[in-house]
N, C-alpha and C. Protein backbone atom coordinates (compact mmCIF):
# COMPACT_ATOMS: atom_id res chain seq x y z
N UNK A 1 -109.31 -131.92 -10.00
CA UNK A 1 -109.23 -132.87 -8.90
C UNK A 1 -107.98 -133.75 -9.02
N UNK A 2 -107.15 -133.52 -10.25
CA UNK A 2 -105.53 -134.15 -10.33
C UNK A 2 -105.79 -135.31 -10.84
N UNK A 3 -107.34 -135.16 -11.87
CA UNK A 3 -107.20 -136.78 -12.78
C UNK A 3 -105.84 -136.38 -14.12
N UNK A 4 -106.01 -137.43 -14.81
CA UNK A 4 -105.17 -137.31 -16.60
C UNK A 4 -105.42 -137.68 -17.39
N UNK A 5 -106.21 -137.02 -18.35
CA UNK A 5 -106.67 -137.40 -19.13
C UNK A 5 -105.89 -138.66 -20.47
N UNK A 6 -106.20 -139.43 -20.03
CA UNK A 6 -105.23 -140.72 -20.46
C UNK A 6 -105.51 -141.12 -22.09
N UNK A 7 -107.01 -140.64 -22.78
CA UNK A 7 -107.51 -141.00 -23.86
C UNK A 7 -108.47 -140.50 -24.36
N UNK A 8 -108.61 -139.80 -25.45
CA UNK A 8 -109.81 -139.24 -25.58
C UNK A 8 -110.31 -140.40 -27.09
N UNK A 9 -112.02 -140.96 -26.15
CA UNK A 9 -112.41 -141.78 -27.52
C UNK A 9 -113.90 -141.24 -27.90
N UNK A 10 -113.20 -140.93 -29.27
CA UNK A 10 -114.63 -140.44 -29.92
C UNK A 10 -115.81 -138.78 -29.06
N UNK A 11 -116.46 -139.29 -29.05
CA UNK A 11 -117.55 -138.24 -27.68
C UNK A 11 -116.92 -138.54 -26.00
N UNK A 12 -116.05 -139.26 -25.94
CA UNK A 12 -115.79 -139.80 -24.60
C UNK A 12 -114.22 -139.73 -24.18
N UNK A 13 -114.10 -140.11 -22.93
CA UNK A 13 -112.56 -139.99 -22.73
C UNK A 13 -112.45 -141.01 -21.35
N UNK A 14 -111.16 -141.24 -21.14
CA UNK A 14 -110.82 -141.63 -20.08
C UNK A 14 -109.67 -140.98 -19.16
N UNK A 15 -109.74 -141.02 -18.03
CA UNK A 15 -109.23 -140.23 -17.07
C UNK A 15 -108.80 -141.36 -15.95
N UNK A 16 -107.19 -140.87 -15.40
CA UNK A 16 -106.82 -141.72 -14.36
C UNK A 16 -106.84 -140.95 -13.47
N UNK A 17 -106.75 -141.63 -12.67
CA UNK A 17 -106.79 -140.45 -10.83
C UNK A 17 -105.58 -141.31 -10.51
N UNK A 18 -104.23 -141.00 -9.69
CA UNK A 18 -103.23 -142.01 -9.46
C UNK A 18 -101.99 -142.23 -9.94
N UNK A 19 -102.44 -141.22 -11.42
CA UNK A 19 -101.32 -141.56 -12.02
C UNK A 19 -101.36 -140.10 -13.07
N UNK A 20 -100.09 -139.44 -13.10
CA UNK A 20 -98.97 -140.12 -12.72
C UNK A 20 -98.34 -139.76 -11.30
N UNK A 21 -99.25 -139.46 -10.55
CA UNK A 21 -98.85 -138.92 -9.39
C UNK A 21 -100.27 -139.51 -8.29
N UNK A 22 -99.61 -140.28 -7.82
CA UNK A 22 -101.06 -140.66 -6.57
C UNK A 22 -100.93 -140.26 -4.97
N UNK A 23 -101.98 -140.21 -4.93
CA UNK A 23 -102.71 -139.14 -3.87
C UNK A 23 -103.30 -140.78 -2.93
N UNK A 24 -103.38 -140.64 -1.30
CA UNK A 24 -104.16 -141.39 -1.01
C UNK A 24 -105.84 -141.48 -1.02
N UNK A 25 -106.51 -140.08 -1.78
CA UNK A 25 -107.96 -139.94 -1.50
C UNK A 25 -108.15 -139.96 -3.31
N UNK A 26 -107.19 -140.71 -4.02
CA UNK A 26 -107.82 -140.75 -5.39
C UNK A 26 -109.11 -141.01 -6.01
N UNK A 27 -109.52 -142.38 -5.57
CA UNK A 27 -110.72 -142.67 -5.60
C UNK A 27 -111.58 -141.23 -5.70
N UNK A 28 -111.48 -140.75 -4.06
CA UNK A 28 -112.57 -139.85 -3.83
C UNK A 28 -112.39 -138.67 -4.41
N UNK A 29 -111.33 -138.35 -5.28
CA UNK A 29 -110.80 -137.45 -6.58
C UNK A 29 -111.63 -137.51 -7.88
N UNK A 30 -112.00 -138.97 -7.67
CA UNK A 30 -112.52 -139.37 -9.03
C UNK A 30 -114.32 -139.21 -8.73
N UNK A 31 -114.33 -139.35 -7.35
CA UNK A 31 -115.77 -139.16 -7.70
C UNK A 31 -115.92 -137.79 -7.54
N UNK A 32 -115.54 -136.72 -7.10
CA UNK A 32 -115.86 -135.60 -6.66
C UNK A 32 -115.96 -135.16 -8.71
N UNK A 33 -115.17 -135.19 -9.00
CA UNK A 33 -114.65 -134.91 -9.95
C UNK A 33 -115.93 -135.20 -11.51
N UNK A 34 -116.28 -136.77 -11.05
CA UNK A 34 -117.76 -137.13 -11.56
C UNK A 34 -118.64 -136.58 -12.02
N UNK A 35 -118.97 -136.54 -9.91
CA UNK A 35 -119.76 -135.62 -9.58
C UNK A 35 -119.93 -133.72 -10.20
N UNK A 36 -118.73 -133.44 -10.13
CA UNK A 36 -118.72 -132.05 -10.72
C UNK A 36 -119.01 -132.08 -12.09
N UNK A 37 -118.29 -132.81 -13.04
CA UNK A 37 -118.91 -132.95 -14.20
C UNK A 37 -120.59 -132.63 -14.56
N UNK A 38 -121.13 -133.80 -14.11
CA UNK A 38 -122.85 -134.11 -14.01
C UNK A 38 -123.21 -132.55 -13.81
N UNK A 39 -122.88 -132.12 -12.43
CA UNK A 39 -123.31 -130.68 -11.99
C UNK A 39 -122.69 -129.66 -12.83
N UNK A 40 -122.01 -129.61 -13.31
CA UNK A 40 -120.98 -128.97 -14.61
C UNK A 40 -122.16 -128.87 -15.90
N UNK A 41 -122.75 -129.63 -16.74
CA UNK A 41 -123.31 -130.36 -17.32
C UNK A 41 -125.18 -129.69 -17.10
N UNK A 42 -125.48 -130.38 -16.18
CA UNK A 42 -126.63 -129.69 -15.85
C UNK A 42 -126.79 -128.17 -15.42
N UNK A 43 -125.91 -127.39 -15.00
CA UNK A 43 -126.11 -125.94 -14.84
C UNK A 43 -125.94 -125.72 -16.28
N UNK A 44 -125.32 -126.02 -17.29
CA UNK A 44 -124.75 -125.64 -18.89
C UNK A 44 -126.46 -125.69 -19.29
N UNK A 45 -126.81 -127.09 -19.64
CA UNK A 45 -128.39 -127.15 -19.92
C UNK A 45 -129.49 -126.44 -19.50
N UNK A 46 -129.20 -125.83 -18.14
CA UNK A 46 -130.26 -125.08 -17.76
C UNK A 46 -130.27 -123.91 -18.49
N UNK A 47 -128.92 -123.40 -18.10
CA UNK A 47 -128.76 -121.84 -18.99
C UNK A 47 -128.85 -121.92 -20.45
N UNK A 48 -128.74 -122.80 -21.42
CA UNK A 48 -128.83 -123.30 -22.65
C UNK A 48 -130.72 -123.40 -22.48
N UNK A 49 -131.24 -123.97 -21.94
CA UNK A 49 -132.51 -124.04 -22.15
C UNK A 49 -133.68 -122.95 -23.43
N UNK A 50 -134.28 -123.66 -24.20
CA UNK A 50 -134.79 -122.80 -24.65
C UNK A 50 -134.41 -122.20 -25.75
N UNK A 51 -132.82 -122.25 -25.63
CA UNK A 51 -131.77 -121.46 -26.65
C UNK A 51 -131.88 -122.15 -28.61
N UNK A 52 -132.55 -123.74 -28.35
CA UNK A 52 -132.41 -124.19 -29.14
C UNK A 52 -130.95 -125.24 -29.58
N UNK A 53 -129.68 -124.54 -28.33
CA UNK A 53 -128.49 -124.95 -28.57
C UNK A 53 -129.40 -127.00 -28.22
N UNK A 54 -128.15 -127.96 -28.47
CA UNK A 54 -128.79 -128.90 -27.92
C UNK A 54 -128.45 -129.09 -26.31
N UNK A 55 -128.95 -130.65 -25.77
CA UNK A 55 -128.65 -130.59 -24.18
C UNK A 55 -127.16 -131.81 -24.65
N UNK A 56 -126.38 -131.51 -23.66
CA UNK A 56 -124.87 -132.35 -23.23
C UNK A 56 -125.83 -133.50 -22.22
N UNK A 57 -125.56 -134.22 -22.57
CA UNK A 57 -125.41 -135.70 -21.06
C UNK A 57 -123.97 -136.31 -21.17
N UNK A 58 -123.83 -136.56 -19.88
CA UNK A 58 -122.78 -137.75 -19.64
C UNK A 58 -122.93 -138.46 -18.58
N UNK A 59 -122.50 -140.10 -19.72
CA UNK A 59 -122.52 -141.39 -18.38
C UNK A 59 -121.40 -141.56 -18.43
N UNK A 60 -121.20 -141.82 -16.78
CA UNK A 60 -119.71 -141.70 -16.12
C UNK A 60 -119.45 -143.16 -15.59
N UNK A 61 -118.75 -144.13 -15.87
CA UNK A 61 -118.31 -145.47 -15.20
C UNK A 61 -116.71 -144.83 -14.24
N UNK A 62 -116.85 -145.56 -13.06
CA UNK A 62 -115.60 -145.68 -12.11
C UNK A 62 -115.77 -146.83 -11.72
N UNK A 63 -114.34 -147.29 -11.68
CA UNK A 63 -113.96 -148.62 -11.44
C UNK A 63 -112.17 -147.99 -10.37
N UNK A 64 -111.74 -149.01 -9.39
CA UNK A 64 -110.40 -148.85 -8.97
C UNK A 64 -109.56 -150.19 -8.56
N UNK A 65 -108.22 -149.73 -9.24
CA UNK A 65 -107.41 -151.02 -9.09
C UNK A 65 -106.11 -150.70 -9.80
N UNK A 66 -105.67 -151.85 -9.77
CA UNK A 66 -104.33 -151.48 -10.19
C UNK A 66 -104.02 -151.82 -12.03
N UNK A 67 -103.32 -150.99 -12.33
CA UNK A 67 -102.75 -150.53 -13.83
C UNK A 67 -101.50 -149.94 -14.32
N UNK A 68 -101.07 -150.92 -15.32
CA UNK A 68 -99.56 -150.23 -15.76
C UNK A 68 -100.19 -149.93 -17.18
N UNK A 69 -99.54 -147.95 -17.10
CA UNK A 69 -99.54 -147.35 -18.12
C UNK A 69 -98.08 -147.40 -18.33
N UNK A 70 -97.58 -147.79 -20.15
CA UNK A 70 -96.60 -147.63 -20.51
C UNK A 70 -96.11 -146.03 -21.01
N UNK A 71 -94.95 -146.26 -21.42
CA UNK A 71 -94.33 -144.50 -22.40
C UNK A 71 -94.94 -144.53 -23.45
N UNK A 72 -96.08 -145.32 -23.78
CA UNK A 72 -96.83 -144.78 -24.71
C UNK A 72 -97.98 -144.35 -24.51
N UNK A 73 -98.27 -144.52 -22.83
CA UNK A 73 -99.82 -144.55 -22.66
C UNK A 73 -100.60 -144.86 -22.62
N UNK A 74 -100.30 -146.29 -22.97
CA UNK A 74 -101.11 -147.73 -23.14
C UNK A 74 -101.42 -148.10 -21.59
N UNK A 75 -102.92 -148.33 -22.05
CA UNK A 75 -102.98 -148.97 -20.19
C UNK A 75 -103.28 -150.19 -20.32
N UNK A 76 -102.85 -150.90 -19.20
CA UNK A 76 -102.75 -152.84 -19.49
C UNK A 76 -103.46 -152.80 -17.62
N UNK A 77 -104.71 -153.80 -17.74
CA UNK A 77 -105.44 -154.07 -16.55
C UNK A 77 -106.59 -153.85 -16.50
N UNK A 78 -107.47 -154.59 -15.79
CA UNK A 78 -108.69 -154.86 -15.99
C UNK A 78 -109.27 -153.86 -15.25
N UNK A 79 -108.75 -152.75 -14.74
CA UNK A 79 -109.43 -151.60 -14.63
C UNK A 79 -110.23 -150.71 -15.47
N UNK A 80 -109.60 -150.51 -16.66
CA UNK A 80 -110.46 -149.71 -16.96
C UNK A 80 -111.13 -150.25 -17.86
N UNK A 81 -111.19 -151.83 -18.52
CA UNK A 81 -112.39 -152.13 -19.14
C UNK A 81 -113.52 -152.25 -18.28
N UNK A 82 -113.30 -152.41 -16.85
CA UNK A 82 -114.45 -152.83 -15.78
C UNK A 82 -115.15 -151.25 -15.98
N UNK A 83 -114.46 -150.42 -16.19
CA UNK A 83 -114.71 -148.82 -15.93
C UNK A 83 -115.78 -148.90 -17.16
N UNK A 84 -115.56 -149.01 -18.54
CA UNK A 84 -115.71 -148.56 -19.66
C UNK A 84 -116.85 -149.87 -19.50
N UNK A 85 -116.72 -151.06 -19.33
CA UNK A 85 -118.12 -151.46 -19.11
C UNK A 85 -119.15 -150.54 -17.95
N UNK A 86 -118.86 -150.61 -17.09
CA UNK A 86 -119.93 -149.79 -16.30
C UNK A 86 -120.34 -148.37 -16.82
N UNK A 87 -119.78 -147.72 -17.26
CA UNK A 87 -119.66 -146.36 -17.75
C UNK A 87 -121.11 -146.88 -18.93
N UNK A 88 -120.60 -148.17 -19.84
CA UNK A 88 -122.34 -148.64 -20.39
C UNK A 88 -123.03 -148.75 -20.50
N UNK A 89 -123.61 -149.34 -18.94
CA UNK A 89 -124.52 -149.51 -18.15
C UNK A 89 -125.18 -147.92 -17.60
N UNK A 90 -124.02 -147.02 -17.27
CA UNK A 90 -124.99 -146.72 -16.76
C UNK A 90 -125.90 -145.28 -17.44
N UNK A 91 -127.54 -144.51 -17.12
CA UNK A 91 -128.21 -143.71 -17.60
C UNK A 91 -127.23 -142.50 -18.10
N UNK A 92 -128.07 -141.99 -18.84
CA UNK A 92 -127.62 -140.25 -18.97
C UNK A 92 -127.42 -139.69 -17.78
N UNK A 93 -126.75 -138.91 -17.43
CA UNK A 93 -126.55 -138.16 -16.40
C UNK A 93 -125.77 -138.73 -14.94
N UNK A 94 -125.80 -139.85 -15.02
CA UNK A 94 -125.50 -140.26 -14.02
C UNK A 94 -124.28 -141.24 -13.41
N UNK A 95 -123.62 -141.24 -12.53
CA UNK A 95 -122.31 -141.80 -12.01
C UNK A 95 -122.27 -143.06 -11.17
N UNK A 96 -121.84 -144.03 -12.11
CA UNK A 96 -122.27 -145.23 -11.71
C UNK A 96 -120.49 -146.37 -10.98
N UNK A 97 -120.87 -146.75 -10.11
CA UNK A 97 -119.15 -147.14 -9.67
C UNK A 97 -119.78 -148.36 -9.10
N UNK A 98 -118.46 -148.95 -8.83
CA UNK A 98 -118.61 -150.45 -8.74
C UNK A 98 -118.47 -150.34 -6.81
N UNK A 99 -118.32 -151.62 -6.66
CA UNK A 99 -118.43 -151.57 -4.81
C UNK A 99 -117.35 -151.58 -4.41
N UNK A 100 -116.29 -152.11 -5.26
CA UNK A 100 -114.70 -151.44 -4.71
C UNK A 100 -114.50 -149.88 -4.61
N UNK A 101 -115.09 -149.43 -5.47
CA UNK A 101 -115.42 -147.95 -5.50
C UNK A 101 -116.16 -147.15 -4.33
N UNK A 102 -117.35 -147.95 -4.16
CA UNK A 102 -117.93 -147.70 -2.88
C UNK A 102 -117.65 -147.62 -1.80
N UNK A 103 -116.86 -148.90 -1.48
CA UNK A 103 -116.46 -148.92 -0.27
C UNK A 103 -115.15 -148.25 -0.25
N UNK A 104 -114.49 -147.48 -1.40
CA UNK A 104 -113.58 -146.42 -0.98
C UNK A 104 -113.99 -145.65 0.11
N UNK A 105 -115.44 -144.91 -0.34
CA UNK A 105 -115.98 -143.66 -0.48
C UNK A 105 -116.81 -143.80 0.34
N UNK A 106 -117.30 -144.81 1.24
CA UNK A 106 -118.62 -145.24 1.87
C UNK A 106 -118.55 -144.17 2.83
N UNK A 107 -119.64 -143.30 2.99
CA UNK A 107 -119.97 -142.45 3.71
C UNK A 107 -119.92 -140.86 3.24
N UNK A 108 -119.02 -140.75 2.15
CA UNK A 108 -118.70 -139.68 1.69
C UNK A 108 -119.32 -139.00 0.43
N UNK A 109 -120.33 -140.00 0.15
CA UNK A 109 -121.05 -140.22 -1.07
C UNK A 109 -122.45 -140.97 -0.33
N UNK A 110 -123.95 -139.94 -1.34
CA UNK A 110 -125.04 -140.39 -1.10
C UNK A 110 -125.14 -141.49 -2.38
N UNK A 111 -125.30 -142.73 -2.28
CA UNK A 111 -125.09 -143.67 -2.55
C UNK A 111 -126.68 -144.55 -3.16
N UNK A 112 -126.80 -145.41 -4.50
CA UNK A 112 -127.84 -146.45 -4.26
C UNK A 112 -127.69 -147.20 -4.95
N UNK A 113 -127.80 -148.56 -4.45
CA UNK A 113 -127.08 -149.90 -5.23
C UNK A 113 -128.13 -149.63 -6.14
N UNK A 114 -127.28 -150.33 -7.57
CA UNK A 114 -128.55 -150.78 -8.61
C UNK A 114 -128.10 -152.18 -9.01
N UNK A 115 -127.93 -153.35 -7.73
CA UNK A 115 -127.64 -154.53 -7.88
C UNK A 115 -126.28 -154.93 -8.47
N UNK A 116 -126.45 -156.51 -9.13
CA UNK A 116 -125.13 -156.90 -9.65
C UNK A 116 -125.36 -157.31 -11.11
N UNK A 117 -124.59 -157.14 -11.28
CA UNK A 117 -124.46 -157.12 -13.16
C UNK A 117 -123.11 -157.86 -13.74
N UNK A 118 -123.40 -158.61 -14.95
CA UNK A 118 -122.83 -159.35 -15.48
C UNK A 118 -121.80 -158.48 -16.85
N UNK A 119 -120.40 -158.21 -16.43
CA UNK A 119 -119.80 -157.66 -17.35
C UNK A 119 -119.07 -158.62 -18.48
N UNK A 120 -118.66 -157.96 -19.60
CA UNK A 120 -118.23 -158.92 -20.49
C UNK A 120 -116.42 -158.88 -20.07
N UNK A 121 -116.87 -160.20 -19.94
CA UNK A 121 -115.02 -160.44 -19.58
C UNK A 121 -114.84 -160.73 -18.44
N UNK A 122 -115.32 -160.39 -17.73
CA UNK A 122 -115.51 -160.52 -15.85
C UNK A 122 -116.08 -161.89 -15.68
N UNK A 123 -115.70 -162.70 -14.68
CA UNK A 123 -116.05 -164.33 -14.92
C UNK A 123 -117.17 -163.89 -13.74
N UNK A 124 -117.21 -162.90 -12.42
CA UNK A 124 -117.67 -162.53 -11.21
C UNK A 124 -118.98 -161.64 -11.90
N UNK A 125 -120.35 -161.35 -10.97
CA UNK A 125 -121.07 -160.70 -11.19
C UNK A 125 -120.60 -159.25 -10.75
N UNK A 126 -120.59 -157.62 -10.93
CA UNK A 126 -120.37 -156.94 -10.22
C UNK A 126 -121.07 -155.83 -9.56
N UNK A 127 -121.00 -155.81 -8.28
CA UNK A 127 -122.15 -155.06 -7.73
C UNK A 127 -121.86 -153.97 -8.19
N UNK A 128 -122.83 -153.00 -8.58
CA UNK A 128 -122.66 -151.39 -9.07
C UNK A 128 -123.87 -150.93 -7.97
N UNK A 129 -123.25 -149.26 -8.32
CA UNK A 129 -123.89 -148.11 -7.09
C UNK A 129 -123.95 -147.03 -8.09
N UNK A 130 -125.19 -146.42 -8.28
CA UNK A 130 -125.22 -144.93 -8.49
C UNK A 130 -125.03 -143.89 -7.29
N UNK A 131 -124.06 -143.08 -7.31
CA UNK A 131 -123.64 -142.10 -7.12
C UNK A 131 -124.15 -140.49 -6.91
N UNK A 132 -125.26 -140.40 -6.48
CA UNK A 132 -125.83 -139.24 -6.53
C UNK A 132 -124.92 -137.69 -5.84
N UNK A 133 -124.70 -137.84 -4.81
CA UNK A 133 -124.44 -136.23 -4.31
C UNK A 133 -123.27 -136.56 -2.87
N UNK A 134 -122.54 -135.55 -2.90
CA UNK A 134 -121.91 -135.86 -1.55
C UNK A 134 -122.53 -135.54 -0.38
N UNK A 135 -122.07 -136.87 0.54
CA UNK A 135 -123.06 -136.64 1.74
C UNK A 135 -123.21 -135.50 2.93
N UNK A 136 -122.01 -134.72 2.68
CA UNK A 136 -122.17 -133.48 3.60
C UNK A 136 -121.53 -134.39 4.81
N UNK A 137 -121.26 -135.29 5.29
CA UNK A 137 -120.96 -135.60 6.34
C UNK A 137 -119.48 -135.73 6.52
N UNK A 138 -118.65 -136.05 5.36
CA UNK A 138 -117.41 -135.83 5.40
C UNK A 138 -116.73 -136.62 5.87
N UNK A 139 -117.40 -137.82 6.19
CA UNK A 139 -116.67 -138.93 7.01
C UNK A 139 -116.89 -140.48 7.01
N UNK A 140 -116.01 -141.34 6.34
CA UNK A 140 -116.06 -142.85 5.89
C UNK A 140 -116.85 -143.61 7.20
N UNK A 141 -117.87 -144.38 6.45
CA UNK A 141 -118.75 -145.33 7.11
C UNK A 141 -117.67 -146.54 7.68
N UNK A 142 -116.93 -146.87 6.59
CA UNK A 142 -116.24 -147.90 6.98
C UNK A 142 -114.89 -147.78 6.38
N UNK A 143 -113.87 -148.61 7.39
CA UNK A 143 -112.20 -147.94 6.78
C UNK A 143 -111.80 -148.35 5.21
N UNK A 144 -111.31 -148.00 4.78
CA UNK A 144 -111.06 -148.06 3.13
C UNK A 144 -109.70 -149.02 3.02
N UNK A 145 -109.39 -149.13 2.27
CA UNK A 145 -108.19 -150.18 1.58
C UNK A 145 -107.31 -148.93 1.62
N UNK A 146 -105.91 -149.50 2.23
CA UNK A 146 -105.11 -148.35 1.94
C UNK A 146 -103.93 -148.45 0.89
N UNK A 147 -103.79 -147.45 0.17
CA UNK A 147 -103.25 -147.55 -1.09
C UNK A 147 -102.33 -148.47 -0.87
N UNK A 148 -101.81 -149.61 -1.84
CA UNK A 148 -100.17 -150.51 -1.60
C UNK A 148 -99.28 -149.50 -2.12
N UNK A 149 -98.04 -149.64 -1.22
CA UNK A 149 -96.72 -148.98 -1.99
C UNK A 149 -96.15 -149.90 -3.23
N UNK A 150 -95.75 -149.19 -4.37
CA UNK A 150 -95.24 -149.90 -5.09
C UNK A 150 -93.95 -149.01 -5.64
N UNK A 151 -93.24 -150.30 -5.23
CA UNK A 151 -91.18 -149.50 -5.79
C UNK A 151 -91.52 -148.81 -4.63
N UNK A 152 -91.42 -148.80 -3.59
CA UNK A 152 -90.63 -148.14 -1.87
C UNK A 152 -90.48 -149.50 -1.32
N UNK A 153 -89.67 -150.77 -2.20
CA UNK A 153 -89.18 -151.29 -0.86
C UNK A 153 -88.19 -151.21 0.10
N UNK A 154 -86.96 -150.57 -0.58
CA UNK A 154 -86.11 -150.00 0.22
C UNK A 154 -86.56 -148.51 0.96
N UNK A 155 -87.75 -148.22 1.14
CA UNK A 155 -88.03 -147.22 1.73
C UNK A 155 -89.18 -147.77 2.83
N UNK A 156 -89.73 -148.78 2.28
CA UNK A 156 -90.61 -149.83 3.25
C UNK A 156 -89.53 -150.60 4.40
N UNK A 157 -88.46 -150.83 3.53
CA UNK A 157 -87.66 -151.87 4.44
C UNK A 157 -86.73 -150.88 5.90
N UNK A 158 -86.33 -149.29 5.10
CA UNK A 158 -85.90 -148.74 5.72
C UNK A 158 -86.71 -148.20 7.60
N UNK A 159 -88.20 -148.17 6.50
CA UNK A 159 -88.75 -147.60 8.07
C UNK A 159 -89.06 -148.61 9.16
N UNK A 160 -89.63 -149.90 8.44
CA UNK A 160 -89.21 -150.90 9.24
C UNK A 160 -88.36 -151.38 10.60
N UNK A 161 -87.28 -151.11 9.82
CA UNK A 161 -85.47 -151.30 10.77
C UNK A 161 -85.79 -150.46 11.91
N UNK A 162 -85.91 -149.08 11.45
CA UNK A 162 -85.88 -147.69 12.30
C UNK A 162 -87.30 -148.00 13.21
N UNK A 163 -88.73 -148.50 13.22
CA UNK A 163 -89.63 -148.79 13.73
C UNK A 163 -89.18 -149.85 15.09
N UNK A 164 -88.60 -150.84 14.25
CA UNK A 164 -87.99 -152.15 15.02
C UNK A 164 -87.33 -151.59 16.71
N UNK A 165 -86.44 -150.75 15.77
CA UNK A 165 -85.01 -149.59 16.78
C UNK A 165 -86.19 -149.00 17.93
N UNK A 166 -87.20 -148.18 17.15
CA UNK A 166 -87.76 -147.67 18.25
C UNK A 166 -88.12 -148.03 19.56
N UNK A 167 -89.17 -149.20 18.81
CA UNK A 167 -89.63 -150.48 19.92
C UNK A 167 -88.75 -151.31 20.45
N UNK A 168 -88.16 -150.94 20.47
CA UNK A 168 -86.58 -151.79 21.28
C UNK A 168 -86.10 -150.46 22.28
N UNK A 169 -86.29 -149.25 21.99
CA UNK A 169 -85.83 -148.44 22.88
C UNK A 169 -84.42 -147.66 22.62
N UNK A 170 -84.43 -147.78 21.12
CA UNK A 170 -83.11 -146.88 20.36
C UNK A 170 -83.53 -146.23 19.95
N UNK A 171 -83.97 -145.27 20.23
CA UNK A 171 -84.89 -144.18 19.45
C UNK A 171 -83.83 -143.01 19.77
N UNK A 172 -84.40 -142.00 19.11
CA UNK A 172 -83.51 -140.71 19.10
C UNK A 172 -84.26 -139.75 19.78
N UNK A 173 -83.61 -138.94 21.19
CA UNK A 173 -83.79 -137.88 21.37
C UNK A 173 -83.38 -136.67 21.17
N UNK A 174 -84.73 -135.52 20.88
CA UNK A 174 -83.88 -134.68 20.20
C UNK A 174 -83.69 -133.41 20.36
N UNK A 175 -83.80 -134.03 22.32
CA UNK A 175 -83.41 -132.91 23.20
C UNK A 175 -82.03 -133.10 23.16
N UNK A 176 -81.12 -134.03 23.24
CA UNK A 176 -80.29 -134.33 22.95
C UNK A 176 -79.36 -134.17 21.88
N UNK A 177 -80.06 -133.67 20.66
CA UNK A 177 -79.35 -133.55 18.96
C UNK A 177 -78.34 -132.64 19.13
N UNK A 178 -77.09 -132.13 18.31
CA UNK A 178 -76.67 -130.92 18.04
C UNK A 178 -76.80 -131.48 16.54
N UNK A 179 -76.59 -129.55 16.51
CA UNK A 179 -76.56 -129.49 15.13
C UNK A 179 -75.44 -128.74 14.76
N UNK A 180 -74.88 -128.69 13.92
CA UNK A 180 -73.82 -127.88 13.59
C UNK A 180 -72.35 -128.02 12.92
């Protein structure tokens, strides 16, 4: 789903969606991605059943926001401790995200609050959502935050100018163009 695996700790790991290459449906990268895990996970156990092998679980925390990873890989931002706390919280098996998360994804994901919870470090309570299954419907309840550009301001400033031009009635026709 174009996460990166940013850290592997102990039985666990962490994964960015965004970086080093971001996508505007990251978020919903990260949950699909979750999600496949869990279902990844539980088909393994089924067919394992019986075998004696043991059973795999994994609890999955998502959190989204902004983060500078350095050239070493170091990540600095309260993203992913919010992640790695929730990921705490939540059961075996299951994919637990915060409501910034949610309301990425609202509609695109069968969804059920399990209230607000007090993280360490977080001065705010934070609402969390388990994550069950995608909704088949394919389509956001409500509009999402759209990614900020960061480093395109001369590419922000450029389209700007040219936007300005348009709406003023300098626009380019290009029945008009040659080429050659």
């Amino acid at each position: 789903m174009g996460g990166h695996v940013a850290k592997k700790l102990g039985d666990g790991l962490l994964a960015l969606f965004g970086y080093p290459l971001a996508h505007e449906n990251d978020v919903e990268r990260a949950v699909r991605a979750a999600l496949s895990i869990q279902r990844a996970l539980h088909e393994l156990n089924r067919k394992n059943a019986g075998t004696g092998k043991p059973e795999l679980t994994a609890r999955i925390g998502l959190e989204t926001g902004p983060a500078v990873v350095d050239a070493a890989g170091e990540i600095y931002g309260d993203v992913a401790n919010i992640a790695a706390r929730v990921q705490a919280l939540a059961e075996p098996g299951a994919v637990v995200v915060t409501a910034r998360v949610q309301h990425q994804v609202a509609g695109l994901f069968v969804a059920e609050k399990r209230g607000s919870h007090t993280l360490k470090g977080i001065p705010e309570p934070t609402l969390l959502f388990r994550l069950v299954r995608a909704s088949g419907g394919g389509r956001r309840s409500s509009p999402r935050q759209l990614t900020p550009l960061v480093g395109r301001d001369d590419e922000l400033a450029m389209l700007t100018r040219r936007w300005e031009r348009a709406r003023q009635g300098d626009g380019h026709d290009r029945r008009r163009a040659r080429f050659g």
